[in-house]
C-alpha atoms as a PDB file:
ATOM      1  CA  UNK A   1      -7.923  25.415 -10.130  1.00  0.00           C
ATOM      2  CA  UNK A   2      -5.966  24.444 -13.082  1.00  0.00           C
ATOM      3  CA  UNK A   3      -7.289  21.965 -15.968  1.00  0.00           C
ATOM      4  CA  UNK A   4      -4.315  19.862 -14.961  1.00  0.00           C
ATOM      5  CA  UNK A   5      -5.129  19.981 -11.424  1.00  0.00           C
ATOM      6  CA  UNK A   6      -8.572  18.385 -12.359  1.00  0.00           C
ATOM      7  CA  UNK A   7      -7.364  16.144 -14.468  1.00  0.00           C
ATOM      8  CA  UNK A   8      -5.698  14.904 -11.176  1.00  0.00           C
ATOM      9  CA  UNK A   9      -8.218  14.562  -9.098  1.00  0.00           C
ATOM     10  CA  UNK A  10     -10.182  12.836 -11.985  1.00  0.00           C
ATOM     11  CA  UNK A  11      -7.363  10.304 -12.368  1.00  0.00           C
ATOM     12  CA  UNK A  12      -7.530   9.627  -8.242  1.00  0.00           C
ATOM     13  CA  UNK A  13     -11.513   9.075  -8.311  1.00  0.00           C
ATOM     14  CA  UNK A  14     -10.957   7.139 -10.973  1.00  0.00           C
ATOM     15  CA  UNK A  15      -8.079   5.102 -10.216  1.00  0.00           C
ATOM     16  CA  UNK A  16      -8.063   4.787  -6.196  1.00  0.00           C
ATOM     17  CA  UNK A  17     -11.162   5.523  -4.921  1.00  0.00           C
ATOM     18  CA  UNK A  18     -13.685   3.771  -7.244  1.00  0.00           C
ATOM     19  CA  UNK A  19     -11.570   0.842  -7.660  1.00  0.00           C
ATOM     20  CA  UNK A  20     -11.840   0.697  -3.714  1.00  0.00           C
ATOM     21  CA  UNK A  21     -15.607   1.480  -3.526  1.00  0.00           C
ATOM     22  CA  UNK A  22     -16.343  -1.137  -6.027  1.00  0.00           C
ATOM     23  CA  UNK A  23     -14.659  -3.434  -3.922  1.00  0.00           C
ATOM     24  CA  UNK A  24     -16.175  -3.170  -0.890  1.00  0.00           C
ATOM     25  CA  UNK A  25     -19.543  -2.594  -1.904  1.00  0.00           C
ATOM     26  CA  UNK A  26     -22.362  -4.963  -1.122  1.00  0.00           C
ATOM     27  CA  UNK A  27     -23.252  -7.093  -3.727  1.00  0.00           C
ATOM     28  CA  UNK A  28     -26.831  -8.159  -2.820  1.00  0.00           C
ATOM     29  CA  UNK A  29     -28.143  -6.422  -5.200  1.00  0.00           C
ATOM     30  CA  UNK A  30     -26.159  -7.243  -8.302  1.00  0.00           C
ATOM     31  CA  UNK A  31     -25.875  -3.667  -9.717  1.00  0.00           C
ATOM     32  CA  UNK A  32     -24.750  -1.263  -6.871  1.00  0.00           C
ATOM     33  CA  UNK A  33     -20.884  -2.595  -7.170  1.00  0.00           C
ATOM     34  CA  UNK A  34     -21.131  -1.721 -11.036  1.00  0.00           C
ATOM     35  CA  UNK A  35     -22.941   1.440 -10.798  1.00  0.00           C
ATOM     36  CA  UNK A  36     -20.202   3.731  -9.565  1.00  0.00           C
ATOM     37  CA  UNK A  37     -19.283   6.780 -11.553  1.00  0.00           C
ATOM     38  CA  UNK A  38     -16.821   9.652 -11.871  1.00  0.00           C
ATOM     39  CA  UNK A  39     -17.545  12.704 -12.595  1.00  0.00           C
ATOM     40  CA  UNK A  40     -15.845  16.410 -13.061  1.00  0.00           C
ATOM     41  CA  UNK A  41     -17.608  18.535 -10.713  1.00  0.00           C
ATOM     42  CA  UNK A  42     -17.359  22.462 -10.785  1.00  0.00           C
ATOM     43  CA  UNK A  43     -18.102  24.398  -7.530  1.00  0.00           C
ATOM     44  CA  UNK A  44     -18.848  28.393  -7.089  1.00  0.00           C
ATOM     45  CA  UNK A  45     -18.419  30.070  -4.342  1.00  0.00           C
ATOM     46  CA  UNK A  46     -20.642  29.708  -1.590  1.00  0.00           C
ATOM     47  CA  UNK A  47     -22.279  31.935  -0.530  1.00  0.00           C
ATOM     48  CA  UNK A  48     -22.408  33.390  -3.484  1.00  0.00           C
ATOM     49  CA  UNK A  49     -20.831  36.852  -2.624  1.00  0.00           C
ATOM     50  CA  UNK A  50     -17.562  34.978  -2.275  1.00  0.00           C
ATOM     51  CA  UNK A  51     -15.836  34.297  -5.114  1.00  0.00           C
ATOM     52  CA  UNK A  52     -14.192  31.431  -5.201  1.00  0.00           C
ATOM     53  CA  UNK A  53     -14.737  28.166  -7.763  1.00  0.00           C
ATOM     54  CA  UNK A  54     -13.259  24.790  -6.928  1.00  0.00           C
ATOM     55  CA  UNK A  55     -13.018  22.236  -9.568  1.00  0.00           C
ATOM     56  CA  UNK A  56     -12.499  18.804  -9.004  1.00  0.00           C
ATOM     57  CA  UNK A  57     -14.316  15.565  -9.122  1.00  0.00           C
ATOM     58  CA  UNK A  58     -17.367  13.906  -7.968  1.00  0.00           C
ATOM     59  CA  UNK A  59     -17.391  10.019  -7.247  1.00  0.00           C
ATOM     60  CA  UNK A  60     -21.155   8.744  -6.951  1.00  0.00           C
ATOM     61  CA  UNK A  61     -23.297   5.694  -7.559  1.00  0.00           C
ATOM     62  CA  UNK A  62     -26.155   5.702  -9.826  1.00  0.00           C
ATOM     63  CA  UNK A  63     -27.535   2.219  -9.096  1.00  0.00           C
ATOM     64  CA  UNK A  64     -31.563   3.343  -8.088  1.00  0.00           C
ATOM     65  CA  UNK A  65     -31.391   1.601  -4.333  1.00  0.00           C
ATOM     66  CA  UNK A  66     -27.826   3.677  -3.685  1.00  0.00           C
ATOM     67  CA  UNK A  67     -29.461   5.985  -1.045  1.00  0.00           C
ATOM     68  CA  UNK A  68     -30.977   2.826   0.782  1.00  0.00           C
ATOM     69  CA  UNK A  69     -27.872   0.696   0.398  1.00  0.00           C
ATOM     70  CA  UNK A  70     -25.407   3.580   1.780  1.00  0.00           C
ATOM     71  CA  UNK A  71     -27.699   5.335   4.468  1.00  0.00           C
ATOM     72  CA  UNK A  72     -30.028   2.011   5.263  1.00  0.00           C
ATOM     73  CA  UNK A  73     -33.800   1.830   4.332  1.00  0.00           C
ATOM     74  CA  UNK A  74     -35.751  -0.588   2.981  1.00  0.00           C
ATOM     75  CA  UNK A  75     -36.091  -1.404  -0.354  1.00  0.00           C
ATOM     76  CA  UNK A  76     -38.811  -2.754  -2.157  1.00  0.00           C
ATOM     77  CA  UNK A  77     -38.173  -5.344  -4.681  1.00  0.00           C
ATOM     78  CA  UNK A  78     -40.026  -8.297  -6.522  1.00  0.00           C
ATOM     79  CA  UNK A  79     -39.478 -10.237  -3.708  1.00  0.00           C
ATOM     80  CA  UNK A  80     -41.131  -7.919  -1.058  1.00  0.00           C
ATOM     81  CA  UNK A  81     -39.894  -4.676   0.823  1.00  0.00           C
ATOM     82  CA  UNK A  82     -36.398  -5.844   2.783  1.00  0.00           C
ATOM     83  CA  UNK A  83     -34.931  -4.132   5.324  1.00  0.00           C
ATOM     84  CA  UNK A  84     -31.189  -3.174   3.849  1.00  0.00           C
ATOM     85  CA  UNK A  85     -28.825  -2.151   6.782  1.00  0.00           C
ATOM     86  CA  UNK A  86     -26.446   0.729   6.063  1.00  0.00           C
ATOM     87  CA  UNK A  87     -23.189  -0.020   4.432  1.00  0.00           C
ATOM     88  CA  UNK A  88     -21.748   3.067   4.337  1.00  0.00           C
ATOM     89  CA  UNK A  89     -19.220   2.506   0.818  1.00  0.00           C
ATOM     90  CA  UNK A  90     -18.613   6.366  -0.247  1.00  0.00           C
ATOM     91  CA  UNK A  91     -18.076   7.470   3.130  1.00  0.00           C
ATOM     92  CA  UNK A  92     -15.639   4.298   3.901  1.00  0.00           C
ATOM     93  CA  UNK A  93     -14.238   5.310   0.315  1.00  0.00           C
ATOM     94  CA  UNK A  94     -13.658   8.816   1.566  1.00  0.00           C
ATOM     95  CA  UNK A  95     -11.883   7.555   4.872  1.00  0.00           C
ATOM     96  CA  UNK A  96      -9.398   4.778   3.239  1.00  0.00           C
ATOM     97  CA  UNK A  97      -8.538   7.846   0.584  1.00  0.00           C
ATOM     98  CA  UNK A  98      -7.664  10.549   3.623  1.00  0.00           C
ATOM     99  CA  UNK A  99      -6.189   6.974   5.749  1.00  0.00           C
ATOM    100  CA  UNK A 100      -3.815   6.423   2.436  1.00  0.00           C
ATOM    101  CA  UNK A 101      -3.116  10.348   1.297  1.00  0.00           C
ATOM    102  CA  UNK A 102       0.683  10.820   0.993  1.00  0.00           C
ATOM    103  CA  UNK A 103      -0.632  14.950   2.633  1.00  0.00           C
ATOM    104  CA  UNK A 104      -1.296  14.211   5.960  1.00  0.00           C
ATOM    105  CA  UNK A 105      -3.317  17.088   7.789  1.00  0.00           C
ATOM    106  CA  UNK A 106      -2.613  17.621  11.082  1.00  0.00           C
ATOM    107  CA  UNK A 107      -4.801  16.861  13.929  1.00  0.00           C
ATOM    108  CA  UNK A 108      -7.240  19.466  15.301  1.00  0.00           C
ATOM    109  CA  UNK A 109      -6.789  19.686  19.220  1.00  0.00           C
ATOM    110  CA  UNK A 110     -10.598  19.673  20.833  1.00  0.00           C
END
């Protein structure tokens, strides 16, 4: 992949999908909406005997509850350990970007 191609799908994390995580995240915490990040993210080929590298980029939340506030948990704060239910905000991200993608993919038949 091309350092313009990347450059791309930098601009897309940057522009469409973290604006859209960031506004549906939950805000309970006060630092999860503000912790999202992009990131240019080089992949080799797996397994290894293949060759191929993909290059592209890597939206991701750095906020230190992220895994409990995207896959549920509980989180233990000042105020005690709370039960946080699963929100879900990178994988919603990832649907609204393939829901609004001007390439549609067809539909696999089961």
């Amino acid at each position: 992949m091309s350092d313009r191609v990347q450059d791309t799908c930098v601009h897309l994390a940057e522009h469409k999908a973290k604006p859209y995580a960031v506004s549906i995240a939950p805000r309970a915490t006060g630092t999860y909406a503000g912790a999202f990040v992009v990131q240019r993210i080089t992949v080799h080929g797996i397994p290894a005997e293949w060759p191929m590298t993909r290059r592209g980029a890597q939206l991701t939340n750095t906020d230190k509850a992220a895994k409990f506030i995207e896959i549920g948990g509980a989180v233990t704060t000042a105020a005690g350990t709370q039960p946080t239910p699963a929100h879900h905000t990178l994988r919603r991200t990832l649907e609204y970007l393939d829901a609004t993608s001007v390439f549609k993919r067809p539909r696999r038949s089961r």
